[in-house]
C-alpha atoms as a PDB file:
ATOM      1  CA  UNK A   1      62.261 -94.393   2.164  1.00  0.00           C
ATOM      2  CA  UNK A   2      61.353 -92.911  -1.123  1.00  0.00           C
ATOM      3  CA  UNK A   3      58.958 -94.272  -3.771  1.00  0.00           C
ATOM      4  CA  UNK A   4      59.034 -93.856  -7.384  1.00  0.00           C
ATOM      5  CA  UNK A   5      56.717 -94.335  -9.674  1.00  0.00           C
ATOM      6  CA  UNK A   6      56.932 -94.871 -13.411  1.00  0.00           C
ATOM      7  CA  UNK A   7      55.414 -91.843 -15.668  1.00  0.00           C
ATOM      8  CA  UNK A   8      52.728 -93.578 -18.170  1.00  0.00           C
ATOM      9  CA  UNK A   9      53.956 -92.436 -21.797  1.00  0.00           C
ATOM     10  CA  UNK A  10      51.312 -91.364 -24.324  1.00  0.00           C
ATOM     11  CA  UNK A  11      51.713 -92.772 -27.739  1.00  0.00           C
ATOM     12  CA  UNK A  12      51.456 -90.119 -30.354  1.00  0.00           C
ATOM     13  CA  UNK A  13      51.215 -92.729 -33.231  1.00  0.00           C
ATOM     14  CA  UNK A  14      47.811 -90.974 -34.396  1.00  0.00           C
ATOM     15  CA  UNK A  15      47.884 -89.294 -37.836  1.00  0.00           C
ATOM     16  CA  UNK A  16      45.758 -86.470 -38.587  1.00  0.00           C
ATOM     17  CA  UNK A  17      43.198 -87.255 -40.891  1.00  0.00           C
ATOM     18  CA  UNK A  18      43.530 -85.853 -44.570  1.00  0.00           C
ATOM     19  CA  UNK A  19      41.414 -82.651 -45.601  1.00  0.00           C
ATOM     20  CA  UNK A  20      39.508 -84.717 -47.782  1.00  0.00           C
ATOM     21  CA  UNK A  21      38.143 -86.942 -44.480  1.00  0.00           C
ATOM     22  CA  UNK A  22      37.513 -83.931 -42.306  1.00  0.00           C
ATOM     23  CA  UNK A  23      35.685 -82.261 -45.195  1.00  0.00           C
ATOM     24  CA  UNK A  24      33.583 -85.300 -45.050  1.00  0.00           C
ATOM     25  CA  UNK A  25      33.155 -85.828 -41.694  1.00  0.00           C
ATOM     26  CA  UNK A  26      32.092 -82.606 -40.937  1.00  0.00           C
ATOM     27  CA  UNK A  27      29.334 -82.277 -43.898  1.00  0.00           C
ATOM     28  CA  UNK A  28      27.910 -85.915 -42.374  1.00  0.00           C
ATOM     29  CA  UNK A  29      27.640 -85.074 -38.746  1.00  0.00           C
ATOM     30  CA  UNK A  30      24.977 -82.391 -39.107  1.00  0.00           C
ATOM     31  CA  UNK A  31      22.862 -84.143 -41.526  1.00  0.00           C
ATOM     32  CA  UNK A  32      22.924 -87.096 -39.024  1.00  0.00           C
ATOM     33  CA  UNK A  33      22.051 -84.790 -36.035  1.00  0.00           C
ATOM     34  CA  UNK A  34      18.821 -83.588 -38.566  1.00  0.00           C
ATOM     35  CA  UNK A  35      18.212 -87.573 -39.262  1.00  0.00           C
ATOM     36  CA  UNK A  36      18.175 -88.393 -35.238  1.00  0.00           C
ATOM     37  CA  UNK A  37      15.539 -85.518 -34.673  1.00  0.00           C
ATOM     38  CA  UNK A  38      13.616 -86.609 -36.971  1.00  0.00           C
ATOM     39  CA  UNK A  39      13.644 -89.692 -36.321  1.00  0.00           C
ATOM     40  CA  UNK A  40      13.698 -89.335 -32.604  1.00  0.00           C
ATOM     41  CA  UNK A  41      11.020 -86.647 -31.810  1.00  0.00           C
ATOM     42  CA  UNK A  42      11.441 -87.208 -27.665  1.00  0.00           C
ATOM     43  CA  UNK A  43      14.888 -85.825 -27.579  1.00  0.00           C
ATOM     44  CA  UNK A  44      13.783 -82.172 -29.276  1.00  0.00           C
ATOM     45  CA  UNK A  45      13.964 -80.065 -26.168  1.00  0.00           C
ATOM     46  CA  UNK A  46      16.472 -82.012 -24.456  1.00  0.00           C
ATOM     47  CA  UNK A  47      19.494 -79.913 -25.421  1.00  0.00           C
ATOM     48  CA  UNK A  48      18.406 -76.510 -26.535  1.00  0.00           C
ATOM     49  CA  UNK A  49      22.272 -76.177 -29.285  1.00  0.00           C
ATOM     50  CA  UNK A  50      20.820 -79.318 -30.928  1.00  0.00           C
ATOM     51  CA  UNK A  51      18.032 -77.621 -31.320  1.00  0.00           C
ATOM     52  CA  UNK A  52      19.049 -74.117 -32.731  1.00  0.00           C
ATOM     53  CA  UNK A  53      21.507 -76.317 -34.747  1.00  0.00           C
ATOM     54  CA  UNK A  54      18.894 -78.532 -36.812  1.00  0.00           C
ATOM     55  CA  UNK A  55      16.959 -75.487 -37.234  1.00  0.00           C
ATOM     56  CA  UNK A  56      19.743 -73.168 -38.616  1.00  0.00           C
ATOM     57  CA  UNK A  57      20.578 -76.737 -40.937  1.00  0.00           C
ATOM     58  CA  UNK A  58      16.823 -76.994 -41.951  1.00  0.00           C
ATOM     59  CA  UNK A  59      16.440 -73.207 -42.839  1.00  0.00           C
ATOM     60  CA  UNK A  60      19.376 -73.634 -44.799  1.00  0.00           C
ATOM     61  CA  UNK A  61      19.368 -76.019 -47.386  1.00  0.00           C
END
Protein backbone atom coordinates (compact mmCIF):
# COMPACT_ATOMS: atom_id res chain seq x y z
CA UNK A 1 0.00 0.00 0.00
CA UNK A 2 1.48 3.30 -0.87
CA UNK A 3 0.60 6.75 0.52
CA UNK A 4 0.80 10.00 -1.10
CA UNK A 5 0.77 13.05 0.15
CA UNK A 6 0.01 16.41 -1.41
CA UNK A 7 3.19 18.93 -1.70
CA UNK A 8 2.02 22.38 0.09
CA UNK A 9 2.64 25.15 -2.72
CA UNK A 10 4.19 28.47 -1.65
CA UNK A 11 2.55 31.50 -3.04
CA UNK A 12 5.05 33.86 -4.49
CA UNK A 13 2.42 36.72 -4.80
CA UNK A 14 4.88 39.07 -2.68
CA UNK A 15 6.31 42.10 -4.53
CA UNK A 16 9.52 43.50 -3.62
CA UNK A 17 9.25 46.67 -2.10
CA UNK A 18 10.34 49.83 -4.20
CA UNK A 19 13.90 51.46 -3.51
CA UNK A 20 12.24 54.33 -2.20
CA UNK A 21 10.58 51.96 0.86
CA UNK A 22 13.76 50.08 1.57
CA UNK A 23 15.67 53.37 1.63
CA UNK A 24 13.24 54.23 4.27
CA UNK A 25 13.00 51.36 6.12
CA UNK A 26 16.42 50.93 6.59
CA UNK A 27 17.24 54.73 7.77
CA UNK A 28 14.14 54.09 10.51
CA UNK A 29 15.20 50.83 12.00
CA UNK A 30 18.42 52.10 13.57
CA UNK A 31 17.11 55.24 14.89
CA UNK A 32 14.36 53.08 16.54
CA UNK A 33 16.96 50.58 17.96
CA UNK A 34 18.77 54.13 19.51
CA UNK A 35 15.01 55.21 20.73
CA UNK A 36 14.43 51.58 22.57
CA UNK A 37 17.88 51.98 24.44
CA UNK A 38 17.17 54.90 25.48
CA UNK A 39 14.20 54.45 26.46
CA UNK A 40 14.73 51.01 27.81
CA UNK A 41 18.02 51.23 29.85
CA UNK A 42 17.59 47.29 31.27
CA UNK A 43 18.11 45.76 27.93
CA UNK A 44 21.83 47.58 27.35
CA UNK A 45 23.99 44.55 27.93
CA UNK A 46 21.59 42.08 26.87
CA UNK A 47 22.85 41.65 23.30
CA UNK A 48 26.35 42.93 23.00
CA UNK A 49 25.61 43.88 18.40
CA UNK A 50 22.82 46.12 19.78
CA UNK A 51 25.12 47.52 21.68
CA UNK A 52 28.20 48.22 19.38
CA UNK A 53 25.37 49.19 16.93
CA UNK A 54 23.74 52.24 18.94
CA UNK A 55 27.13 53.25 19.75
CA UNK A 56 28.65 53.28 16.18
CA UNK A 57 24.86 55.25 15.37
CA UNK A 58 25.46 57.69 18.34
CA UNK A 59 29.18 58.47 17.42
CA UNK A 60 27.96 59.11 14.14
CA UNK A 61 25.52 61.60 13.68
Amino acid sequence: MTTSFAVPQRHTTRRAPAAATRKARVAVRPQDLVDLLARRPDLVGVYKPADVAVEAIRWSV
